[in-house]
PDB file of N, CA and C in Angstrom:
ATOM      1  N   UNK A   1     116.180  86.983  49.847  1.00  0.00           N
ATOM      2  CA  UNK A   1     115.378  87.627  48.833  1.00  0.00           C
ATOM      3  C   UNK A   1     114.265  86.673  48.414  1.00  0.00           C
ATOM      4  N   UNK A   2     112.886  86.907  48.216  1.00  0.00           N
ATOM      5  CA  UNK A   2     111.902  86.013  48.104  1.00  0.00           C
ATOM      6  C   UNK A   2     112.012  86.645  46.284  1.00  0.00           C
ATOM      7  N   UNK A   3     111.459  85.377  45.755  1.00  0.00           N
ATOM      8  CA  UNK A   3     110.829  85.450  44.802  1.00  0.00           C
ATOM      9  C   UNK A   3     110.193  86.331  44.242  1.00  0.00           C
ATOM     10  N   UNK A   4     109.410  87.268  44.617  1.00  0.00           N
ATOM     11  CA  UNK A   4     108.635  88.329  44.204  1.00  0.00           C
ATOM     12  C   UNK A   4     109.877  89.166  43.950  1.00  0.00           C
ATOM     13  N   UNK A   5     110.917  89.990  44.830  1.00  0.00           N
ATOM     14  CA  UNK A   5     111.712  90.836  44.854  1.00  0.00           C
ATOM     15  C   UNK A   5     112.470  90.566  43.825  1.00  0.00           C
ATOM     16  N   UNK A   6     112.881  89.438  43.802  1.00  0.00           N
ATOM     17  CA  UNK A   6     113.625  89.634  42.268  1.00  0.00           C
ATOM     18  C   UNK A   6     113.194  89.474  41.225  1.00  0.00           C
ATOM     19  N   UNK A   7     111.913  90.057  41.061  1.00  0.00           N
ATOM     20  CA  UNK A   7     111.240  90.315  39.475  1.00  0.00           C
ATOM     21  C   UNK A   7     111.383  91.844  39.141  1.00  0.00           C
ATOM     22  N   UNK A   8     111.295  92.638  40.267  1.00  0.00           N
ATOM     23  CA  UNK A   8     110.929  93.804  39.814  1.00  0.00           C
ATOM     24  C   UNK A   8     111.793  94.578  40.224  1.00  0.00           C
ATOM     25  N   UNK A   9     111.976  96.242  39.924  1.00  0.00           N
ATOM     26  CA  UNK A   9     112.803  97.386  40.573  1.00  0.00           C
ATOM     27  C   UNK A   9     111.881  98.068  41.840  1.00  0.00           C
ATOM     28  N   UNK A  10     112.732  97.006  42.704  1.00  0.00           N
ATOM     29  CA  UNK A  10     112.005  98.062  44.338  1.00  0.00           C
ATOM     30  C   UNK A  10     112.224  98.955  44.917  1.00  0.00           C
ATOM     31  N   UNK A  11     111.345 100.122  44.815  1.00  0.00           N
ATOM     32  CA  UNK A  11     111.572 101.402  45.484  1.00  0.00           C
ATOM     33  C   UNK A  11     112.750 101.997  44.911  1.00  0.00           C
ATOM     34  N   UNK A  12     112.999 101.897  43.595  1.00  0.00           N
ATOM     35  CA  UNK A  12     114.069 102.748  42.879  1.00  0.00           C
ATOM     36  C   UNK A  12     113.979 104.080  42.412  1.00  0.00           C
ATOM     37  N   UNK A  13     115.269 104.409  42.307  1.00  0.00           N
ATOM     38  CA  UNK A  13     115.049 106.057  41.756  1.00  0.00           C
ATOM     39  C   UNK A  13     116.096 106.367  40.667  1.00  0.00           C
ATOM     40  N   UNK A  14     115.648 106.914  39.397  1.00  0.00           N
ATOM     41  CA  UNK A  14     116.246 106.954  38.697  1.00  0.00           C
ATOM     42  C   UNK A  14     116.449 108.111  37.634  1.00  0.00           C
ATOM     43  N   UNK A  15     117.706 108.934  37.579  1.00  0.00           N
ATOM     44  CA  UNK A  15     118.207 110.120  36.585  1.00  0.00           C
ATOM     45  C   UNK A  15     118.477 109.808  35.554  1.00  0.00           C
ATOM     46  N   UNK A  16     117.863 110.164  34.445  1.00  0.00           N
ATOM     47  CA  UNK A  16     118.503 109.998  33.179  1.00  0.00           C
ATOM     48  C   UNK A  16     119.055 111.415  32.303  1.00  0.00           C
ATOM     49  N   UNK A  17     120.008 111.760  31.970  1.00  0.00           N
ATOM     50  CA  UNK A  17     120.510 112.990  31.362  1.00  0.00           C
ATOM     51  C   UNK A  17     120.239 112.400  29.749  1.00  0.00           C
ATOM     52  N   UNK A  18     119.993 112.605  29.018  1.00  0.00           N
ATOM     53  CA  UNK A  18     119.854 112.823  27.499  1.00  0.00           C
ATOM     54  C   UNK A  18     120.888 114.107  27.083  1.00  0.00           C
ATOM     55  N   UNK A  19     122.100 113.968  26.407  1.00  0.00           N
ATOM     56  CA  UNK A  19     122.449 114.996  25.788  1.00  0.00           C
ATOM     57  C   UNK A  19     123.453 114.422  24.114  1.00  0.00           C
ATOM     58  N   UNK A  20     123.053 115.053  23.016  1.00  0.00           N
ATOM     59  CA  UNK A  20     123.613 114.357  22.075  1.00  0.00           C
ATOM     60  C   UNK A  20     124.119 116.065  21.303  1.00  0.00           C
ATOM     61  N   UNK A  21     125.616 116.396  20.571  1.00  0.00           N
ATOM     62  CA  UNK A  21     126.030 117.011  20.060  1.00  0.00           C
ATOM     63  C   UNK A  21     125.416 116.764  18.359  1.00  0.00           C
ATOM     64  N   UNK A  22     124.779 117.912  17.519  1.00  0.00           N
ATOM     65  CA  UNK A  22     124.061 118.283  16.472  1.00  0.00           C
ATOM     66  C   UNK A  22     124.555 118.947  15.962  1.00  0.00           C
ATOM     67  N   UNK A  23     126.081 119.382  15.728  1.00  0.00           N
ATOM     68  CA  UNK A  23     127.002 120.066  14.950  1.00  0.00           C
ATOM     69  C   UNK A  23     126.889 121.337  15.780  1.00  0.00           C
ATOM     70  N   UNK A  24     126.328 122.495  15.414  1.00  0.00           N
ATOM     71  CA  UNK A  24     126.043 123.686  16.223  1.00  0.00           C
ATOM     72  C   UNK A  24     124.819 123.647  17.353  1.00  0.00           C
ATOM     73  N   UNK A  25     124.535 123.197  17.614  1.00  0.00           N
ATOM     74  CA  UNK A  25     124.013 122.726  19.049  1.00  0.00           C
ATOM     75  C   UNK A  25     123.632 121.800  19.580  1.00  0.00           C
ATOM     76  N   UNK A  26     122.961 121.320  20.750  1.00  0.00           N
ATOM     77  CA  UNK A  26     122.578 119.960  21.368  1.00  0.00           C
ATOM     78  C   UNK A  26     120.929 119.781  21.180  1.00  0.00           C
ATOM     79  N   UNK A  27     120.615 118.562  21.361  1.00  0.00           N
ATOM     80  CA  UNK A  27     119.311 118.345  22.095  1.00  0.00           C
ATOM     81  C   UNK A  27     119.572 117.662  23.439  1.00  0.00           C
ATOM     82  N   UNK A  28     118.773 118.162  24.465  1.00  0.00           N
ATOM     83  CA  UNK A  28     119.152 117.684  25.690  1.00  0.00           C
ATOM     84  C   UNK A  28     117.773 117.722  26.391  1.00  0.00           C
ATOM     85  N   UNK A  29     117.802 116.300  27.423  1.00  0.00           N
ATOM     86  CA  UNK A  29     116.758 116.347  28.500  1.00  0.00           C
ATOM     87  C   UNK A  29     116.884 115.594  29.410  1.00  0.00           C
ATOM     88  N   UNK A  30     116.537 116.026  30.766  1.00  0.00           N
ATOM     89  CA  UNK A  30     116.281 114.774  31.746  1.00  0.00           C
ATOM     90  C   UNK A  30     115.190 114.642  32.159  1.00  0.00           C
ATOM     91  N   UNK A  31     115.324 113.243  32.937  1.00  0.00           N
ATOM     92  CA  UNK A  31     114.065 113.000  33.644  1.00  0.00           C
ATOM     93  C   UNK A  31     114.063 111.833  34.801  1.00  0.00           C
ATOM     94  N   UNK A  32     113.540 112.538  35.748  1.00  0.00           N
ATOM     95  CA  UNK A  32     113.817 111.443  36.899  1.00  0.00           C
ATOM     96  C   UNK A  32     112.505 110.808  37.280  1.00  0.00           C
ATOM     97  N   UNK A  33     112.429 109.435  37.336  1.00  0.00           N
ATOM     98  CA  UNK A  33     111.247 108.657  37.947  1.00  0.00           C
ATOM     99  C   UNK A  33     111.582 107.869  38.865  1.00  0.00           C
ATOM    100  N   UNK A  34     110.309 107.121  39.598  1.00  0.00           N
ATOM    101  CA  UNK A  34     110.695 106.494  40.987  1.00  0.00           C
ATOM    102  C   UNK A  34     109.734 105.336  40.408  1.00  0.00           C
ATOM    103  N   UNK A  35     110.028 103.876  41.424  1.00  0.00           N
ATOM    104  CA  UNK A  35     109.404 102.615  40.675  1.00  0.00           C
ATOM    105  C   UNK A  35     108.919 102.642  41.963  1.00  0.00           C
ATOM    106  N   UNK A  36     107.473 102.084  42.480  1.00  0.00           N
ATOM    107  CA  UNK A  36     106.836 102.222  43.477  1.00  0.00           C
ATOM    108  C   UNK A  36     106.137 100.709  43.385  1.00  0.00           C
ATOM    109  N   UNK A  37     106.359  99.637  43.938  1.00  0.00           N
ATOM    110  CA  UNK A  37     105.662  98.290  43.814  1.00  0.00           C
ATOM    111  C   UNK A  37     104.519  98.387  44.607  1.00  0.00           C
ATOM    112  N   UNK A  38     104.484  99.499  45.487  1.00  0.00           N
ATOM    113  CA  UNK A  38     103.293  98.881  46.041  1.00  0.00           C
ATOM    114  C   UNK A  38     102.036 100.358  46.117  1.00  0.00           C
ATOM    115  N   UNK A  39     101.970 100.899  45.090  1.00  0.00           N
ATOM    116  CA  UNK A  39     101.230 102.250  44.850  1.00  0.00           C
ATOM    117  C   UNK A  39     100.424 102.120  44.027  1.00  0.00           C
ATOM    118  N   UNK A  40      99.479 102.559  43.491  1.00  0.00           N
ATOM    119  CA  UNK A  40      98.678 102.534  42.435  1.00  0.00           C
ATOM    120  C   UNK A  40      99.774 102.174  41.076  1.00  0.00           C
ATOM    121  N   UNK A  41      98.781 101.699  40.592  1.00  0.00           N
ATOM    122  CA  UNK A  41      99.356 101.326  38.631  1.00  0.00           C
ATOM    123  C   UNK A  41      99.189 102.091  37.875  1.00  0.00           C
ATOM    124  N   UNK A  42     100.603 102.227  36.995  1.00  0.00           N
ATOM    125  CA  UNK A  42     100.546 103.002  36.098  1.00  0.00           C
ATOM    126  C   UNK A  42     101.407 104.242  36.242  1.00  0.00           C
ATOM    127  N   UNK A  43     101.939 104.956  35.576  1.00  0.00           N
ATOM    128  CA  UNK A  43     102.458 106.417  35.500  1.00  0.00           C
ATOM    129  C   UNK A  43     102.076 107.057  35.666  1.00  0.00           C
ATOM    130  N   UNK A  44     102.802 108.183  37.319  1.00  0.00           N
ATOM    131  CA  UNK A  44     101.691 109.292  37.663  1.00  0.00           C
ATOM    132  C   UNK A  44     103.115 110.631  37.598  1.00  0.00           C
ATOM    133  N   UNK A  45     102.480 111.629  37.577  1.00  0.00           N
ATOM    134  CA  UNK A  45     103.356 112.701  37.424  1.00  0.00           C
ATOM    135  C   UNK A  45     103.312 113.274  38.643  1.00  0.00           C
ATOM    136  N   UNK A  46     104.578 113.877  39.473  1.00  0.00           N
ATOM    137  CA  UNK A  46     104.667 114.257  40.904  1.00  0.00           C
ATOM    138  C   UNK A  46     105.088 115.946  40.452  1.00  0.00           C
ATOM    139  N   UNK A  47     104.816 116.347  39.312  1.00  0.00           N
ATOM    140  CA  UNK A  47     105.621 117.453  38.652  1.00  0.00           C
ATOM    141  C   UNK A  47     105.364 118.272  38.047  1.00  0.00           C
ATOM    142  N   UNK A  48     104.950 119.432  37.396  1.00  0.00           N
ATOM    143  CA  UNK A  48     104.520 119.999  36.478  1.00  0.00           C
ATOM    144  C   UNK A  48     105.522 119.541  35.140  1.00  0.00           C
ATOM    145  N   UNK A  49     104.710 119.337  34.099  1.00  0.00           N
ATOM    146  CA  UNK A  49     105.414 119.304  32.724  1.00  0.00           C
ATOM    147  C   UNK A  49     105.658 120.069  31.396  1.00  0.00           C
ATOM    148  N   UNK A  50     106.105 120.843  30.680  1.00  0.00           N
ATOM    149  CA  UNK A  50     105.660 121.370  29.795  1.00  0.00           C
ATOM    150  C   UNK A  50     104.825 120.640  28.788  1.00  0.00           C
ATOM    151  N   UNK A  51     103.616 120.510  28.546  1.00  0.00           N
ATOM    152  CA  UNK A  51     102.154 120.204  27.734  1.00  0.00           C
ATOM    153  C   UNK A  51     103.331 119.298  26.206  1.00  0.00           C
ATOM    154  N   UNK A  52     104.286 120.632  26.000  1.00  0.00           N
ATOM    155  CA  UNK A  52     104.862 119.972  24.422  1.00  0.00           C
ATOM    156  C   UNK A  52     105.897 118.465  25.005  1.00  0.00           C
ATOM    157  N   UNK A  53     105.929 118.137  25.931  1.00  0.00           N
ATOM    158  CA  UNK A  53     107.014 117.153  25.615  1.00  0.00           C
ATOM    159  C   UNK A  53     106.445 116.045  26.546  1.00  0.00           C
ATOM    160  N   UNK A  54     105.183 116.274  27.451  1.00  0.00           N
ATOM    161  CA  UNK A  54     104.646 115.009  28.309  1.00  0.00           C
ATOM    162  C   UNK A  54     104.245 114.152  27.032  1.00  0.00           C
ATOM    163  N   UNK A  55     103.608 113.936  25.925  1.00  0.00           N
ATOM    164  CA  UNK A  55     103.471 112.848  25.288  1.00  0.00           C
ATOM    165  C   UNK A  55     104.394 111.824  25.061  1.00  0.00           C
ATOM    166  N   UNK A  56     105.696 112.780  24.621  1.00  0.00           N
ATOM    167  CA  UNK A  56     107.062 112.115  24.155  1.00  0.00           C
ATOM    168  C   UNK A  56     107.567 111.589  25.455  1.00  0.00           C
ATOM    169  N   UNK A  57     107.434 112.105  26.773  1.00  0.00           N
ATOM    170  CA  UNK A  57     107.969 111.015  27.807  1.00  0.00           C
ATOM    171  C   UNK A  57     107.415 110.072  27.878  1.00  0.00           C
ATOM    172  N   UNK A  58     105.599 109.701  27.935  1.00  0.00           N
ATOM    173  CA  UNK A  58     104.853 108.709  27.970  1.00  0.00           C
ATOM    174  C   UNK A  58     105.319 107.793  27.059  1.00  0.00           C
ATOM    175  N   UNK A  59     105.604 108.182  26.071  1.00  0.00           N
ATOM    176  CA  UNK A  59     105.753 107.240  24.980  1.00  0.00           C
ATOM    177  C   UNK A  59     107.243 106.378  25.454  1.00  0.00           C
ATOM    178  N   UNK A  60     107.954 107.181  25.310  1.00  0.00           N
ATOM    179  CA  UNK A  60     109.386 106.122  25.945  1.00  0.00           C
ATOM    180  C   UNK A  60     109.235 105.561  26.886  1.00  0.00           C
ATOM    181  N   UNK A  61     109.050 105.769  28.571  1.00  0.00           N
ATOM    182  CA  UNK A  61     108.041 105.450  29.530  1.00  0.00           C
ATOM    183  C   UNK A  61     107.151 103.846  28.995  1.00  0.00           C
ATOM    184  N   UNK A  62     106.405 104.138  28.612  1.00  0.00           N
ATOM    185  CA  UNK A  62     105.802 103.325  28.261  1.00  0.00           C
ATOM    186  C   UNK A  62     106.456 101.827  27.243  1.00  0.00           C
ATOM    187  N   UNK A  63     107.357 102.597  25.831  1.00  0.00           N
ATOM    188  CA  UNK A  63     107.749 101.436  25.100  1.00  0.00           C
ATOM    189  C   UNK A  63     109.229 101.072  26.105  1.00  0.00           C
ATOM    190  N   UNK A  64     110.014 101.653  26.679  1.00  0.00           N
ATOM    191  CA  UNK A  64     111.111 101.528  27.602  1.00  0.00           C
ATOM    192  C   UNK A  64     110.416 100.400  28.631  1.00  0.00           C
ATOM    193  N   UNK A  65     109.202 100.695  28.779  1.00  0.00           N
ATOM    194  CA  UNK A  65     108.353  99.517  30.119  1.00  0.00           C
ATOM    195  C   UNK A  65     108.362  98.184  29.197  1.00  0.00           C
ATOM    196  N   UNK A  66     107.509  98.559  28.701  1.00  0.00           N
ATOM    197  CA  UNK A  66     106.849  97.454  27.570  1.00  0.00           C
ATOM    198  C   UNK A  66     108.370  96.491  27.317  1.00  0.00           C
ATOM    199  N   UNK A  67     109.621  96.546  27.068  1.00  0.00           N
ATOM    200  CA  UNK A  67     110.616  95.922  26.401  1.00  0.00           C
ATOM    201  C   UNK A  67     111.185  95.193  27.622  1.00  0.00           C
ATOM    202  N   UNK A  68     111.565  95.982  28.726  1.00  0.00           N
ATOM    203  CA  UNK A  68     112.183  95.977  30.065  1.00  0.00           C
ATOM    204  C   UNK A  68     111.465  95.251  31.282  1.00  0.00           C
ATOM    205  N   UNK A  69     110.273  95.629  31.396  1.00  0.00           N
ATOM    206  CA  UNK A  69     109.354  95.256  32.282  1.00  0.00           C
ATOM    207  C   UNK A  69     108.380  95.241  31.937  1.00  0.00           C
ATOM    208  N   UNK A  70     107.097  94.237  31.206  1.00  0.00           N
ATOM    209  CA  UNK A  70     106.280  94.291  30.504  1.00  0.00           C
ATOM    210  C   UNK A  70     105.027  94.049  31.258  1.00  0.00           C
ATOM    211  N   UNK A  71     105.215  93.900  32.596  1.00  0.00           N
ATOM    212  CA  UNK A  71     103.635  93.287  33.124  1.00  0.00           C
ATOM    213  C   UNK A  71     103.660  94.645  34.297  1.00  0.00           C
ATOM    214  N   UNK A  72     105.107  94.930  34.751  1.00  0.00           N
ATOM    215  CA  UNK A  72     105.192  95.682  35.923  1.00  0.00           C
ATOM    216  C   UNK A  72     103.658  97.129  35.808  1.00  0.00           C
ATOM    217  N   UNK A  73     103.235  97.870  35.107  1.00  0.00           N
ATOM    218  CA  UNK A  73     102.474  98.794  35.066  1.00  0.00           C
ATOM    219  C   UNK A  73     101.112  98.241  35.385  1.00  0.00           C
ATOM    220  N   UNK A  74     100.787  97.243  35.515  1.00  0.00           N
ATOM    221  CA  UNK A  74      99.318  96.645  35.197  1.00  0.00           C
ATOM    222  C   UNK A  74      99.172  96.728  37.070  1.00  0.00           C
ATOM    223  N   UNK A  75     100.603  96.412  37.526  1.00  0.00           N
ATOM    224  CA  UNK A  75      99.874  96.252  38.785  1.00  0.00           C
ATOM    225  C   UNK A  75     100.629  97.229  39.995  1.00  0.00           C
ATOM    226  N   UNK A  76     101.785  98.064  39.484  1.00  0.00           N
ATOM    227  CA  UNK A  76     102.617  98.950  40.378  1.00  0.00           C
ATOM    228  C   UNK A  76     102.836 100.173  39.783  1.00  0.00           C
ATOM    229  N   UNK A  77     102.602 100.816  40.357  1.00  0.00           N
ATOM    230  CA  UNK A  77     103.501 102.624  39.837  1.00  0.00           C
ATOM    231  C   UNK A  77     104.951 103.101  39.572  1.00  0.00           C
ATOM    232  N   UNK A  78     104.950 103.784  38.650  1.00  0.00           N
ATOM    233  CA  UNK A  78     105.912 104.715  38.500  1.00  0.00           C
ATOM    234  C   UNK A  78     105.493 106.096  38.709  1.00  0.00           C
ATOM    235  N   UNK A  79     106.404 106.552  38.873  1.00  0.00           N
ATOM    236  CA  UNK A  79     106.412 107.796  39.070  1.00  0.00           C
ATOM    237  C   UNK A  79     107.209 109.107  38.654  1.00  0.00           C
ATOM    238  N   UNK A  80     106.853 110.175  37.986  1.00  0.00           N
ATOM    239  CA  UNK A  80     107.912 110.847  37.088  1.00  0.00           C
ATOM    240  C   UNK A  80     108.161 112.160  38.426  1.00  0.00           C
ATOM    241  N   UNK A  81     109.135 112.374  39.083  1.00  0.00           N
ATOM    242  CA  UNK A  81     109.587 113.265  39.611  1.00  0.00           C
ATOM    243  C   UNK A  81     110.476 114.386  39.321  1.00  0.00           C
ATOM    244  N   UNK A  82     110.751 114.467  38.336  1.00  0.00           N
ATOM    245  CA  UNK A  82     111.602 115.416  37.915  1.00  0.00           C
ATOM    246  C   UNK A  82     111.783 115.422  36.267  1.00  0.00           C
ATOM    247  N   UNK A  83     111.383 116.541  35.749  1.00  0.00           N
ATOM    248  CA  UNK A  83     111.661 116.781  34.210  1.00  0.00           C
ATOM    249  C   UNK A  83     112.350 117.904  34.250  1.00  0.00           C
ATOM    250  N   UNK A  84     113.627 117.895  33.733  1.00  0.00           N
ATOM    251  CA  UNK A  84     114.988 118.575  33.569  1.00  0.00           C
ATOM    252  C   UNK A  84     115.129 119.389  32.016  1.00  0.00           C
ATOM    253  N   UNK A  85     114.456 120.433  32.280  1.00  0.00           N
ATOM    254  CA  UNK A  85     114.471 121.132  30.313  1.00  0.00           C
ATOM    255  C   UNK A  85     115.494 121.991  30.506  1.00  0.00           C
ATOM    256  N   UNK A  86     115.632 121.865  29.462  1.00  0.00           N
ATOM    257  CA  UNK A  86     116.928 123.055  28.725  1.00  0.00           C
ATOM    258  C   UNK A  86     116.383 123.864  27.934  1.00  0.00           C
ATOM    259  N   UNK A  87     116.102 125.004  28.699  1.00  0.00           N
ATOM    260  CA  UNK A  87     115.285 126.147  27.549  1.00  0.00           C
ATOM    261  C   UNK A  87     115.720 126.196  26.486  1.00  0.00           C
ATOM    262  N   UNK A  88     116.843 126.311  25.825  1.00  0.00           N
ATOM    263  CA  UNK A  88     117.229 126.280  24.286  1.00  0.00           C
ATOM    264  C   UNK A  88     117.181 124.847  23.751  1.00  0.00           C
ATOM    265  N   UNK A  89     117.343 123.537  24.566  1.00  0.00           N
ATOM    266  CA  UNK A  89     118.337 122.642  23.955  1.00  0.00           C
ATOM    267  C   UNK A  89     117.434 121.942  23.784  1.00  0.00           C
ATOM    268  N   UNK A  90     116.245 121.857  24.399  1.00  0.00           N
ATOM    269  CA  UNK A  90     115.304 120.503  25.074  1.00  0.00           C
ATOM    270  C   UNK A  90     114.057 120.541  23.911  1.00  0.00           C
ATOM    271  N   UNK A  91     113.584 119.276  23.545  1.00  0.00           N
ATOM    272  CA  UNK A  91     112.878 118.669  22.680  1.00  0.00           C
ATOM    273  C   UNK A  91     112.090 117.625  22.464  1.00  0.00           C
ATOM    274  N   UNK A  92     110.936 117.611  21.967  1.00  0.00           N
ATOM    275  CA  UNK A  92     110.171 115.813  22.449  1.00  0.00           C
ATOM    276  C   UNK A  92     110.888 115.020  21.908  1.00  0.00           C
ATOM    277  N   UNK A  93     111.991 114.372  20.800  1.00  0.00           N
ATOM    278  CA  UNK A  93     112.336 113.537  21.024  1.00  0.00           C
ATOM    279  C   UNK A  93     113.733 113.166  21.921  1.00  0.00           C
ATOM    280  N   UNK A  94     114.412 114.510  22.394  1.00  0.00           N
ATOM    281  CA  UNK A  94     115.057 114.373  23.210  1.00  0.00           C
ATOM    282  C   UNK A  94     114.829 113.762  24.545  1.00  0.00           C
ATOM    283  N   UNK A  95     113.748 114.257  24.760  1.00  0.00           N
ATOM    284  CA  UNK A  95     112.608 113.934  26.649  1.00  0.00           C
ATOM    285  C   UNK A  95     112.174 112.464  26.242  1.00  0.00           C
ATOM    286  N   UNK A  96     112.397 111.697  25.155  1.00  0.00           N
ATOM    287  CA  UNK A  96     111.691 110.492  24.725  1.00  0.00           C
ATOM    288  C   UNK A  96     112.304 109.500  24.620  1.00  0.00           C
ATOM    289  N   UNK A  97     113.800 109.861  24.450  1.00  0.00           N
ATOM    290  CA  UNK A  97     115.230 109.077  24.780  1.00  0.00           C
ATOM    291  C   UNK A  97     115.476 109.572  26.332  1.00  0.00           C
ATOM    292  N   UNK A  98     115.365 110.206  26.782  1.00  0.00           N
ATOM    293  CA  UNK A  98     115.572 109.975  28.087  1.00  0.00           C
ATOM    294  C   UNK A  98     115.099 109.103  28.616  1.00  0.00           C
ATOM    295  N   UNK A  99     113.771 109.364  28.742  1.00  0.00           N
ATOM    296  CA  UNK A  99     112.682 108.237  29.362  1.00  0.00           C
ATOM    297  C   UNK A  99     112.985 107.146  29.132  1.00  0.00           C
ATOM    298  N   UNK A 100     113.793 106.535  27.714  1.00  0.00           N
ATOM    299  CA  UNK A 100     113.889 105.422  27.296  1.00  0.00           C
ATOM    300  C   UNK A 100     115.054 105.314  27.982  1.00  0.00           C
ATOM    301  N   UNK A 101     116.099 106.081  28.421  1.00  0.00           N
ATOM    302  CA  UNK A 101     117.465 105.855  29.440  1.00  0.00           C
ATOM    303  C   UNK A 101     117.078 105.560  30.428  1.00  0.00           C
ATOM    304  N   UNK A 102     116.045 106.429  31.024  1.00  0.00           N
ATOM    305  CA  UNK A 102     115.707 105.996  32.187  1.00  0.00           C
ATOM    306  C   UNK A 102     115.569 104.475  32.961  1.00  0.00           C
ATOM    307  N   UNK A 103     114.512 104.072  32.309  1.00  0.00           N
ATOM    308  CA  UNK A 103     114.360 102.517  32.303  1.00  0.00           C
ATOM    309  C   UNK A 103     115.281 101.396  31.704  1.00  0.00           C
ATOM    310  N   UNK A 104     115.853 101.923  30.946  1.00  0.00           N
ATOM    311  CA  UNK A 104     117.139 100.810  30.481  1.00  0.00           C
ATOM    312  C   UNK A 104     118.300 101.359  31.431  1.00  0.00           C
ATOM    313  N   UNK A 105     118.222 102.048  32.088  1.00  0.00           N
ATOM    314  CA  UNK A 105     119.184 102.184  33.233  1.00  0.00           C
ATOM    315  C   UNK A 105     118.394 101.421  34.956  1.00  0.00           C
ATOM    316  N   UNK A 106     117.272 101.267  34.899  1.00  0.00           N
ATOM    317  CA  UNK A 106     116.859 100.676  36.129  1.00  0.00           C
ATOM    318  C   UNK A 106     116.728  99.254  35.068  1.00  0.00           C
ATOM    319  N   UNK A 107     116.825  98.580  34.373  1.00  0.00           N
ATOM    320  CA  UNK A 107     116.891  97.225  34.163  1.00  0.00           C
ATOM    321  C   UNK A 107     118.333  97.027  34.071  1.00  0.00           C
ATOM    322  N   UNK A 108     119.475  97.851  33.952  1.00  0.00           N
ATOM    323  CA  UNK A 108     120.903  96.913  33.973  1.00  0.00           C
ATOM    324  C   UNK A 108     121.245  97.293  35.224  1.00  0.00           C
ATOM    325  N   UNK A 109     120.600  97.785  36.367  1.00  0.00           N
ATOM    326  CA  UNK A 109     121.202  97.941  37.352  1.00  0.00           C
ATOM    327  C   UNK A 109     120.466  96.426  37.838  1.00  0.00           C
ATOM    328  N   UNK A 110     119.490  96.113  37.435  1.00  0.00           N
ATOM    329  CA  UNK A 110     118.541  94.721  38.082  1.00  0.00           C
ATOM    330  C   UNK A 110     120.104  93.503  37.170  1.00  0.00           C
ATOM    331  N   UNK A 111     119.760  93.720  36.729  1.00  0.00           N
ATOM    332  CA  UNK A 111     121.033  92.763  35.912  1.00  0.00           C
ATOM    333  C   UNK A 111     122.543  93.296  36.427  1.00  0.00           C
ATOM    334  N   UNK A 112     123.149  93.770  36.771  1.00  0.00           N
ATOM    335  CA  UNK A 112     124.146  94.162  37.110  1.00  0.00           C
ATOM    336  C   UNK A 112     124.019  92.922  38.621  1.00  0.00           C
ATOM    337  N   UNK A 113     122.906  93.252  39.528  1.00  0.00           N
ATOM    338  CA  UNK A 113     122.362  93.023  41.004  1.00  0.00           C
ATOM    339  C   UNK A 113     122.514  91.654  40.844  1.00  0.00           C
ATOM    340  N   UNK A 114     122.393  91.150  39.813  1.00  0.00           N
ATOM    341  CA  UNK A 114     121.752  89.283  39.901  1.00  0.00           C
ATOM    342  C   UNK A 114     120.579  89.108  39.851  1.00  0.00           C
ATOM    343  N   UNK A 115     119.573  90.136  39.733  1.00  0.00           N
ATOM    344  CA  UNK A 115     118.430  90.034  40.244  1.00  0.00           C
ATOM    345  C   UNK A 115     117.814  90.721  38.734  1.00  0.00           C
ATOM    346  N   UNK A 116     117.911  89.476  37.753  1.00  0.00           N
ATOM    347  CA  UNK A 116     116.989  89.662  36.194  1.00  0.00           C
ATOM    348  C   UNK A 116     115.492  89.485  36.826  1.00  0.00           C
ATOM    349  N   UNK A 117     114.977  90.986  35.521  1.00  0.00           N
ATOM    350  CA  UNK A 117     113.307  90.551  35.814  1.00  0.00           C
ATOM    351  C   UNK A 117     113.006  89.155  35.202  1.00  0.00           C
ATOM    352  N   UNK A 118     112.222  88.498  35.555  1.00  0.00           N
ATOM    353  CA  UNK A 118     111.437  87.193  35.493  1.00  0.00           C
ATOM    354  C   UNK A 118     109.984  87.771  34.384  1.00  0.00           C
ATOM    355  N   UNK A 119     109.961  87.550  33.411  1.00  0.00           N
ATOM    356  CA  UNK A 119     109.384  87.485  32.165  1.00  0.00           C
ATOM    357  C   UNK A 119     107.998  87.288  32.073  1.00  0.00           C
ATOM    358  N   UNK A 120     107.860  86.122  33.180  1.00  0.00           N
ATOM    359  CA  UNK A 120     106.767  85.229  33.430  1.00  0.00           C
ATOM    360  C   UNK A 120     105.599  86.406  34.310  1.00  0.00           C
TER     361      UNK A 120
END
């Protein structure tokens, strides 16, 4: 493994389910993205989205990057492949904790690996 590889999530793919019980019903969402090191920078959508809840993914997306992987966007892609709504259940801040699962699930799998991102 060179040096470079163990900074970042290569060529990963990742499901996040969001579902939390609210007494008489849920909020629920998923969302699947792909980490692309060697694609354009930045977050691209492979997907149609509903208009009400793409902000709230960006935003987790983004602060989920920012905490986890803080330089990775400046110079590699992600990619959102799959947004998972629940016609009754689904909500922007539900789709906003996902996103935020998302990426805190591709950084403990890097930590799980041996292979912590490098900060620097």
């Amino acid at each position: 493994m060179t040096a470079q590889h163990g900074k970042v999530p290569l060529q990963t793919e990742h499901l996040a389910w969001f579902s939390q019980h609210l007494g008489g019903r849920f909020r629920t969402a998923g969302l699947r993205i792909q980490f692309h090191d060697s694609q354009q920078a930045g977050i691209h959508w492979q997907v149609a989205c509903p208009e009400e809840y793409q902000a709230a993914i960006l935003q987790g997306l983004h602060e989920g990057m920012n905490d986890a992987f803080p330089h990775y966007l400046a110079s590699r892609g992600m990619w959102i492949t799959a947004v998972l709504v629940d016609d009754v259940n689904s909500s922007p801040d539900a789709f906003y904790r996902a996103a935020l699962l998302a990426v805190a699930q591709a950084r403990a799998l890097l930590e799980l690996s041996g292979r912590a991102y490098n900060l620097a």
